[in-house]
PDB file of N, CA and C in Angstrom:
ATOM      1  N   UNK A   1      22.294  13.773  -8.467  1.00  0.00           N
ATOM      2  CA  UNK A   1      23.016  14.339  -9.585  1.00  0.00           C
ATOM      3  C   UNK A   1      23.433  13.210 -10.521  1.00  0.00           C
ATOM      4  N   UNK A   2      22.642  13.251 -11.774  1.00  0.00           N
ATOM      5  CA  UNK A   2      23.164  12.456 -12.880  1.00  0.00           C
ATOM      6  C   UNK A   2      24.645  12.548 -13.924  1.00  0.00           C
ATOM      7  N   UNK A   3      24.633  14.075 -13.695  1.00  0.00           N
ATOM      8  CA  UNK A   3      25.226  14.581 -14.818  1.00  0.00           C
ATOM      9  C   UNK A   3      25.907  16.004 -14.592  1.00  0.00           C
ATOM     10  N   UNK A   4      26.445  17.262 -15.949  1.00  0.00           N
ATOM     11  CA  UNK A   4      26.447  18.204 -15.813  1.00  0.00           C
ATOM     12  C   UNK A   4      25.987  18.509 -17.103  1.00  0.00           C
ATOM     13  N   UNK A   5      25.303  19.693 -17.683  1.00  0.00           N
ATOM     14  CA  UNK A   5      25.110  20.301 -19.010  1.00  0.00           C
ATOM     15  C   UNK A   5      25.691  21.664 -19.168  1.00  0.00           C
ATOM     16  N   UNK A   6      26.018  22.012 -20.366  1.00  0.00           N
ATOM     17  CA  UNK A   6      26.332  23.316 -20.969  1.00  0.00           C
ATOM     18  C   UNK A   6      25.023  23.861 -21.854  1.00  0.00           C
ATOM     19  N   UNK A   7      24.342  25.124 -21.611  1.00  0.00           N
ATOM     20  CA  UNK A   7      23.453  25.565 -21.974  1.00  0.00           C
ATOM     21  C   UNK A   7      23.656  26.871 -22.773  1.00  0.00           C
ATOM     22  N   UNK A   8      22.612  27.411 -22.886  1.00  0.00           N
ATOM     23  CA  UNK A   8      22.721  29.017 -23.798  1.00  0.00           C
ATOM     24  C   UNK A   8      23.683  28.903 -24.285  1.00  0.00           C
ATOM     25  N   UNK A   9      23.886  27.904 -25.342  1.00  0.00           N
ATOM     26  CA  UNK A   9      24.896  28.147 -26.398  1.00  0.00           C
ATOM     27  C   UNK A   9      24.466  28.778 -27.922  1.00  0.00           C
ATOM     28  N   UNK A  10      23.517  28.978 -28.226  1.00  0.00           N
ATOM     29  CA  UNK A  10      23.498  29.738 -28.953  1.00  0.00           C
ATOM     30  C   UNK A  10      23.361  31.507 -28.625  1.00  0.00           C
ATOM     31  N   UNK A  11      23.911  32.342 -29.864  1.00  0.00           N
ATOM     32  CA  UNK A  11      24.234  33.547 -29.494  1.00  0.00           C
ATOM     33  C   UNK A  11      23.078  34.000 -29.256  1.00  0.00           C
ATOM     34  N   UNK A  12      22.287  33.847 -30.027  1.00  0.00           N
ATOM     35  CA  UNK A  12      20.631  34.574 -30.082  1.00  0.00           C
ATOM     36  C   UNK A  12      20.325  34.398 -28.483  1.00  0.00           C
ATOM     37  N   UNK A  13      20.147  33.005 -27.796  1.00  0.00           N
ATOM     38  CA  UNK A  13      20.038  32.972 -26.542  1.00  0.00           C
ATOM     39  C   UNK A  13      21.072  33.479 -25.576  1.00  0.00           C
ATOM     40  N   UNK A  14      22.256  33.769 -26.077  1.00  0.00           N
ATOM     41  CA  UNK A  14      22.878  35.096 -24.951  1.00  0.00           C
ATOM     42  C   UNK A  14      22.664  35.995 -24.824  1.00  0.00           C
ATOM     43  N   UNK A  15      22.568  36.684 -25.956  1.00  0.00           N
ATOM     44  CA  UNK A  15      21.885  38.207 -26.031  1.00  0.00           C
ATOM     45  C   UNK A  15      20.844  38.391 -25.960  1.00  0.00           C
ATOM     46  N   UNK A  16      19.751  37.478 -25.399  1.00  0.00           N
ATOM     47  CA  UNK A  16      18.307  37.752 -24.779  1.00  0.00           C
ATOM     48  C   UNK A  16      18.559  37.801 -23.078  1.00  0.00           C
ATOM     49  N   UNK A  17      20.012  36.993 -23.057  1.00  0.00           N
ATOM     50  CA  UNK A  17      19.652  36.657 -21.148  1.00  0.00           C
ATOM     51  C   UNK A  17      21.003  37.340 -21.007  1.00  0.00           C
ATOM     52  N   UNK A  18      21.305  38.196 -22.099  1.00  0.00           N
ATOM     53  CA  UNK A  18      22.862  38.904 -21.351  1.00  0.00           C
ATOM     54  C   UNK A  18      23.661  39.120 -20.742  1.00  0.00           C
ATOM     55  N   UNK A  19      24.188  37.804 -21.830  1.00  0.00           N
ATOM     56  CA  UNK A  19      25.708  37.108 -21.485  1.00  0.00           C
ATOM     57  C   UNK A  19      25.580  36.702 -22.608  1.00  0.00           C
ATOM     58  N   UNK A  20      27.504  36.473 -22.638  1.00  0.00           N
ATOM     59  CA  UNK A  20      28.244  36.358 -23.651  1.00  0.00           C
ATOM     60  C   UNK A  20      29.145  34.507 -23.955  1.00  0.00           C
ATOM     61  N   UNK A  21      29.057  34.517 -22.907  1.00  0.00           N
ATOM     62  CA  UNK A  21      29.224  33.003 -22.724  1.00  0.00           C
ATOM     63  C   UNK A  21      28.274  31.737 -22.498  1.00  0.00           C
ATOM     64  N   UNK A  22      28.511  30.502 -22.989  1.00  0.00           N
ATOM     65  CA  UNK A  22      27.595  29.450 -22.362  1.00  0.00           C
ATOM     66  C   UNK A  22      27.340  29.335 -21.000  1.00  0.00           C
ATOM     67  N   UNK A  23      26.658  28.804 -20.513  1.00  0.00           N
ATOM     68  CA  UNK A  23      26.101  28.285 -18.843  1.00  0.00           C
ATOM     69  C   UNK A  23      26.189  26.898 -18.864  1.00  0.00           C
ATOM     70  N   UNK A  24      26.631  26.956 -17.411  1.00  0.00           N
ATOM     71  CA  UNK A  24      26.654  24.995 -17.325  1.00  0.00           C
ATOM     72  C   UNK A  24      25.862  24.715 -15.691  1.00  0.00           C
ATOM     73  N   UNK A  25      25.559  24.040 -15.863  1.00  0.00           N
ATOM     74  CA  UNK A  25      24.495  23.718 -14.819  1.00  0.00           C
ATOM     75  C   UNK A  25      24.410  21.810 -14.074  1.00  0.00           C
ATOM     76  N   UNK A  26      24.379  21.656 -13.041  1.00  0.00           N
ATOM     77  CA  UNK A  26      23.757  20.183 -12.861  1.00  0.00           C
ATOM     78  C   UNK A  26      22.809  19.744 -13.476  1.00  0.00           C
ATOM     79  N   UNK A  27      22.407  18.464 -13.507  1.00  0.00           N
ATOM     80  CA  UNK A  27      21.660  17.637 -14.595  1.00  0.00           C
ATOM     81  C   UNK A  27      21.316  16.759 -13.508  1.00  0.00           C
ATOM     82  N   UNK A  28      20.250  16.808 -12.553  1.00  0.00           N
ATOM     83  CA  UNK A  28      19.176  15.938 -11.658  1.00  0.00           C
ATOM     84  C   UNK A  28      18.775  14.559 -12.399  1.00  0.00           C
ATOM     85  N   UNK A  29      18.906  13.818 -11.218  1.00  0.00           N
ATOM     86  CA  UNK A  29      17.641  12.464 -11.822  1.00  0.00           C
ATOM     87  C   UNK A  29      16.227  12.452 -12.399  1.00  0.00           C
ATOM     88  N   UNK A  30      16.033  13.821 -11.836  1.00  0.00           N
ATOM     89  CA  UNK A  30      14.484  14.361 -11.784  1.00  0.00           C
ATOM     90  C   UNK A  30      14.168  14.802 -13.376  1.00  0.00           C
ATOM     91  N   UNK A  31      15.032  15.599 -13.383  1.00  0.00           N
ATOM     92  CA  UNK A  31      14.960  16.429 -14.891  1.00  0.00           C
ATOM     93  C   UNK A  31      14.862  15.745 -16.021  1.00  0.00           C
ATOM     94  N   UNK A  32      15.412  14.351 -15.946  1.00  0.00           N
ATOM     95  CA  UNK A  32      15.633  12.818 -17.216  1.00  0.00           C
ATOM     96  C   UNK A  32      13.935  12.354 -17.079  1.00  0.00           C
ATOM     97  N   UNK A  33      14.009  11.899 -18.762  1.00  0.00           N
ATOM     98  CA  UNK A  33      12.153  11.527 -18.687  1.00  0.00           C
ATOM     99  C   UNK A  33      12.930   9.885 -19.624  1.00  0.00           C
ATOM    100  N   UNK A  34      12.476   8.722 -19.709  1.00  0.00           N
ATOM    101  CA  UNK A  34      13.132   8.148 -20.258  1.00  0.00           C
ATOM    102  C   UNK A  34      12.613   7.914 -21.613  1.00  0.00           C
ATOM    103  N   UNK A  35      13.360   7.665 -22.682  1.00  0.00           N
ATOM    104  CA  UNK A  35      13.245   7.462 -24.252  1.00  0.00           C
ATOM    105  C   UNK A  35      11.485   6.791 -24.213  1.00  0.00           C
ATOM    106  N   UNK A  36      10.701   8.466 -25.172  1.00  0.00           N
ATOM    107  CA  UNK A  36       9.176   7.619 -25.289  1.00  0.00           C
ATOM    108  C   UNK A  36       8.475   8.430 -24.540  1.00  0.00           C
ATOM    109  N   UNK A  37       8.472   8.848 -23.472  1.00  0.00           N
ATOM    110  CA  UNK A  37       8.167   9.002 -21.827  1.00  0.00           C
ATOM    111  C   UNK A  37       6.563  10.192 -22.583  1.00  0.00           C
ATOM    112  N   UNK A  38       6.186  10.209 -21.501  1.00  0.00           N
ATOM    113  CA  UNK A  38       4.832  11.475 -22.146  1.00  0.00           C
ATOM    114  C   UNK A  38       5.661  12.189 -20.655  1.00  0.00           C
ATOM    115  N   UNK A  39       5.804  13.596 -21.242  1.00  0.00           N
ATOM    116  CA  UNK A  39       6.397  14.560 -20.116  1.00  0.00           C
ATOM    117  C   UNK A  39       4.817  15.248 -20.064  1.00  0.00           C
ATOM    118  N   UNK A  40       4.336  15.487 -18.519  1.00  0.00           N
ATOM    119  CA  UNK A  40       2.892  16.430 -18.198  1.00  0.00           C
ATOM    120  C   UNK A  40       3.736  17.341 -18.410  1.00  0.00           C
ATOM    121  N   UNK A  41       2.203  18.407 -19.052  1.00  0.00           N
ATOM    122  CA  UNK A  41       2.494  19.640 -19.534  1.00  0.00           C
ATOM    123  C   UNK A  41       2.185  20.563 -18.377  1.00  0.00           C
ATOM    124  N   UNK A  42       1.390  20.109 -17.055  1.00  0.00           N
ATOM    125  CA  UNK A  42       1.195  21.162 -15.953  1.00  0.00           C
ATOM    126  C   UNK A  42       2.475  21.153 -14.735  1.00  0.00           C
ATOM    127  N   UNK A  43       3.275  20.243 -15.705  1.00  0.00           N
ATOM    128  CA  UNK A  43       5.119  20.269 -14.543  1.00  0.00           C
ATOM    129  C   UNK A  43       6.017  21.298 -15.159  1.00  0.00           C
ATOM    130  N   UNK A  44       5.514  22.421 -15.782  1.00  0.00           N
ATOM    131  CA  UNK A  44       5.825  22.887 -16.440  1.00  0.00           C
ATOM    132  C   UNK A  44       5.181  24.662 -16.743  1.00  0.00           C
ATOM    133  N   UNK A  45       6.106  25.972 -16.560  1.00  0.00           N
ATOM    134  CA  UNK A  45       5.210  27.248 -16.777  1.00  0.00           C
ATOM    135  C   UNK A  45       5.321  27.467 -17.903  1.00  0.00           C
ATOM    136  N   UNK A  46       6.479  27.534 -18.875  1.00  0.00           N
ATOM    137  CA  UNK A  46       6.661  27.353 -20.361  1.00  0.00           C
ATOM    138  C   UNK A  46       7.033  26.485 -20.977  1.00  0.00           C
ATOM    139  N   UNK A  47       6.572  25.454 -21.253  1.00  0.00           N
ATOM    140  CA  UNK A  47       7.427  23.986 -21.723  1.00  0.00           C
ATOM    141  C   UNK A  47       7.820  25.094 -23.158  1.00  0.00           C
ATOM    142  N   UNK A  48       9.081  24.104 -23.335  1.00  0.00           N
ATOM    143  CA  UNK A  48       9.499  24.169 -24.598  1.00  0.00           C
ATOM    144  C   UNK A  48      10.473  23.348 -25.189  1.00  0.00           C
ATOM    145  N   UNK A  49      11.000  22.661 -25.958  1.00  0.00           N
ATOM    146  CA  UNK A  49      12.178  22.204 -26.208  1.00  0.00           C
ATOM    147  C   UNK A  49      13.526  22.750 -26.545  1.00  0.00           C
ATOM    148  N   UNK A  50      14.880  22.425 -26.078  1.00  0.00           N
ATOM    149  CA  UNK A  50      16.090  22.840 -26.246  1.00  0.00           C
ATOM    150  C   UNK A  50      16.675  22.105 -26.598  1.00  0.00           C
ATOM    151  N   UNK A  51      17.168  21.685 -27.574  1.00  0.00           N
ATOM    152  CA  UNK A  51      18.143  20.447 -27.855  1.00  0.00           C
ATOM    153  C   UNK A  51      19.487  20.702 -27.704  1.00  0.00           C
ATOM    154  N   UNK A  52      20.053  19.725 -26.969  1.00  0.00           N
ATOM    155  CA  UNK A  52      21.435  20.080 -26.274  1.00  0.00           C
ATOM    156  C   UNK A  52      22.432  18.582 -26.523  1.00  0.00           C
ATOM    157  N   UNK A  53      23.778  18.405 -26.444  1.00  0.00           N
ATOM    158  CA  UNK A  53      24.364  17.520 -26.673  1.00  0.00           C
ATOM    159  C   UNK A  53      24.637  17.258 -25.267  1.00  0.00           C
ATOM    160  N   UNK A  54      24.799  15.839 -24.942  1.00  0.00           N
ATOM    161  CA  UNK A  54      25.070  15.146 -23.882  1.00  0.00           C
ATOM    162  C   UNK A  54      26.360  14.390 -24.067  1.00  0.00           C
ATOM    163  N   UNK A  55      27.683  14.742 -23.229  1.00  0.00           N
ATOM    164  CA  UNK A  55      28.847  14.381 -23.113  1.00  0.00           C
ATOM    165  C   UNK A  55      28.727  12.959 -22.080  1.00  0.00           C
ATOM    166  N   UNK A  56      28.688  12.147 -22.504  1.00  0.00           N
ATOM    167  CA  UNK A  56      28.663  11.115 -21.127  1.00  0.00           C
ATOM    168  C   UNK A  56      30.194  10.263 -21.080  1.00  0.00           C
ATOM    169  N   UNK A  57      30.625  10.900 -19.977  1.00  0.00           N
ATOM    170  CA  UNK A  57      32.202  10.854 -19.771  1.00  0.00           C
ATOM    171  C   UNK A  57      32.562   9.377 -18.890  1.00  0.00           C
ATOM    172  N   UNK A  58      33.677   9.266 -19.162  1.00  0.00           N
ATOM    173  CA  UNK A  58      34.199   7.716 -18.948  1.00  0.00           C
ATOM    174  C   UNK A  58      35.025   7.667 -17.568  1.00  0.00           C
ATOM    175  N   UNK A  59      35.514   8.954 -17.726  1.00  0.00           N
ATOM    176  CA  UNK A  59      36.715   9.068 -16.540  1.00  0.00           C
ATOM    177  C   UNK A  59      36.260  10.527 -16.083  1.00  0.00           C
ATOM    178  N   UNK A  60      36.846  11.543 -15.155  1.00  0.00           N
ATOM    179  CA  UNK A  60      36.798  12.716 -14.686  1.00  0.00           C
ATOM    180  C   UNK A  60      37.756  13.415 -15.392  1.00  0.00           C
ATOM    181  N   UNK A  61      37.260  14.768 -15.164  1.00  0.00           N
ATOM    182  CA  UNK A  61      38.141  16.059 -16.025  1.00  0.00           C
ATOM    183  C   UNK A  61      37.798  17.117 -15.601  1.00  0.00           C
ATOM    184  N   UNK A  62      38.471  18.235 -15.597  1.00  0.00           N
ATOM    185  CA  UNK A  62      37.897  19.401 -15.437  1.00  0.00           C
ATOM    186  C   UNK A  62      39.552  20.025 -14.184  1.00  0.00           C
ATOM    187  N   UNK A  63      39.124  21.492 -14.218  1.00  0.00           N
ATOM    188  CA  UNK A  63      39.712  21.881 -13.212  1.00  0.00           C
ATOM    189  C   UNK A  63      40.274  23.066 -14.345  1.00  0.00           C
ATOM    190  N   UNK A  64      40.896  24.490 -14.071  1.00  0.00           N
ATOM    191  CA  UNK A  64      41.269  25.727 -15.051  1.00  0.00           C
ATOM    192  C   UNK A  64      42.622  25.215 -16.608  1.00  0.00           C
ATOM    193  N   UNK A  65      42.910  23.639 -16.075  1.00  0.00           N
ATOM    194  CA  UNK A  65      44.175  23.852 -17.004  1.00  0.00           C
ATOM    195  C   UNK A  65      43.497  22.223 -17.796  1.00  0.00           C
ATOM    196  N   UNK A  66      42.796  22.151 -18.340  1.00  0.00           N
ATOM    197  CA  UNK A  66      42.258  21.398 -18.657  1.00  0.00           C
ATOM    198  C   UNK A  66      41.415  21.600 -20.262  1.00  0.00           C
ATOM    199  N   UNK A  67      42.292  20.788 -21.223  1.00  0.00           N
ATOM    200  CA  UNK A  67      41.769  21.268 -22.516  1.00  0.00           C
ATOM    201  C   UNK A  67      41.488  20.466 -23.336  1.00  0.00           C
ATOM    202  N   UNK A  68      40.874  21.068 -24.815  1.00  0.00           N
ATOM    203  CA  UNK A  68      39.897  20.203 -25.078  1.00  0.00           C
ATOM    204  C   UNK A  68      40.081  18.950 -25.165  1.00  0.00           C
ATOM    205  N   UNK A  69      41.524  18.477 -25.691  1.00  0.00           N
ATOM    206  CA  UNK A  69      41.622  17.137 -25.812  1.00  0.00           C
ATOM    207  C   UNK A  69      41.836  16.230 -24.593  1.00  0.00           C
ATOM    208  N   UNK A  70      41.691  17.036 -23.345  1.00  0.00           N
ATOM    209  CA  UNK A  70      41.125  16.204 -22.118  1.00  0.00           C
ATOM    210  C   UNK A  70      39.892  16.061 -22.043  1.00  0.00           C
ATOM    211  N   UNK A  71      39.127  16.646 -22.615  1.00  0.00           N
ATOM    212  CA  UNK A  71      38.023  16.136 -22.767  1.00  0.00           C
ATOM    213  C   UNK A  71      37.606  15.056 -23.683  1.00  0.00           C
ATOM    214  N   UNK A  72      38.150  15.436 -24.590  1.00  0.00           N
ATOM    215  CA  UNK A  72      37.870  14.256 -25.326  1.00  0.00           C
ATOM    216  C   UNK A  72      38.261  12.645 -25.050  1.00  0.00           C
ATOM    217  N   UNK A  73      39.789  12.429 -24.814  1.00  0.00           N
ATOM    218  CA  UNK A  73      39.719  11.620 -23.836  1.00  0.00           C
ATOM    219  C   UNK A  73      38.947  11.029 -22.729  1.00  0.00           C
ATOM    220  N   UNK A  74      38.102  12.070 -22.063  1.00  0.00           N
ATOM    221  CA  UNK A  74      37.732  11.511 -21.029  1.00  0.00           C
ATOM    222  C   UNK A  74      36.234  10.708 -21.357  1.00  0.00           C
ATOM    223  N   UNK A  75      36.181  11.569 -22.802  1.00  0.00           N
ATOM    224  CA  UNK A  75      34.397  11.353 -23.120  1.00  0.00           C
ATOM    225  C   UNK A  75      34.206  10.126 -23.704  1.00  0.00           C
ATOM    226  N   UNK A  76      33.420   9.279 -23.175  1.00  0.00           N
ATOM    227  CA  UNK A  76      33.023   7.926 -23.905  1.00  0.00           C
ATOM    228  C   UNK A  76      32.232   8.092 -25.293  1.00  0.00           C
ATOM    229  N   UNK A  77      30.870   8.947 -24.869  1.00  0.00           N
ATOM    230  CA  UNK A  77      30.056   8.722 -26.127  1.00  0.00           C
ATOM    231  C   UNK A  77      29.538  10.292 -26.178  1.00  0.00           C
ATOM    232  N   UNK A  78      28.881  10.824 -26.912  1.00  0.00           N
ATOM    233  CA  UNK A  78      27.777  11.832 -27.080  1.00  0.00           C
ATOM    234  C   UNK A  78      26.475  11.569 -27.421  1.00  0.00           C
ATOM    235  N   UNK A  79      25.518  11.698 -27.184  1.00  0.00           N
ATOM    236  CA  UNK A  79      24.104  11.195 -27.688  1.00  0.00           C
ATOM    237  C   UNK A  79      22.787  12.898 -27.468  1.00  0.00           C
ATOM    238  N   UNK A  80      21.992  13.128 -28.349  1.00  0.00           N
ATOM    239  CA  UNK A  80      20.908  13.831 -28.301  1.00  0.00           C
ATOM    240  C   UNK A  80      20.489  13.826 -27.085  1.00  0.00           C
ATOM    241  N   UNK A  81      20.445  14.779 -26.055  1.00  0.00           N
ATOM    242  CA  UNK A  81      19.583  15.362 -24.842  1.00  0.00           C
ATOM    243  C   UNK A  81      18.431  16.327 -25.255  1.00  0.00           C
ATOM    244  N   UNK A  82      17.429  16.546 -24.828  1.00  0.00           N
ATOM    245  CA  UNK A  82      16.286  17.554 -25.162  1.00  0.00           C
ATOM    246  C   UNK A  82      16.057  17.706 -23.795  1.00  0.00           C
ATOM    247  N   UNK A  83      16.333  19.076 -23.300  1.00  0.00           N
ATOM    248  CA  UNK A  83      15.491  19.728 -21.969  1.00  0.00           C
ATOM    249  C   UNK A  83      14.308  19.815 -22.208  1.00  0.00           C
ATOM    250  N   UNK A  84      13.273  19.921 -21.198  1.00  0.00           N
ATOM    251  CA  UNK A  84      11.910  20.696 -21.337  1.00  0.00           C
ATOM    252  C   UNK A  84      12.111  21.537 -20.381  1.00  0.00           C
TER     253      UNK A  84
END
């Protein structure tokens, strides 16, 4: 485990997979291709691209009482992620 992501954030993509909220998911070593990389297209049943923001956090956070400006705090940088 590298990471965590927040996904289906756009509405169009909730109301195809119906739901109303984002999804957050683990983020594998596996899943990272590095800057450049040629990703095979047969590791793959629908490749497609998703462009997603990557929070890469400095310290820990989280838990029900935890808001945004704990996050922000906790977050070092943001940088462009693209799923396939």
């Amino acid at each position: 485990m590298v990471g965590w992501k927040i996904c289906t954030t756009f509405k169009t993509m909730q109301y195809a997979m119906n739901i109303d909220i984002p999804d957050s998911d683990i983020l594998f070593d596996d899943m990272l291709s590095e800057h450049g990389a040629t990703v095979p297209k047969d590791r793959f049943i629908q490749p497609r691209v998703e462009p997603e923001i990557a929070f890469v956090m400095k310290s820990a956070t989280g838990g029900s009482n935890a808001t945004r400006a704990d996050v922000l705090a906790a977050t070092d940088y943001v940088a462009p992620l693209s799923k396939f």
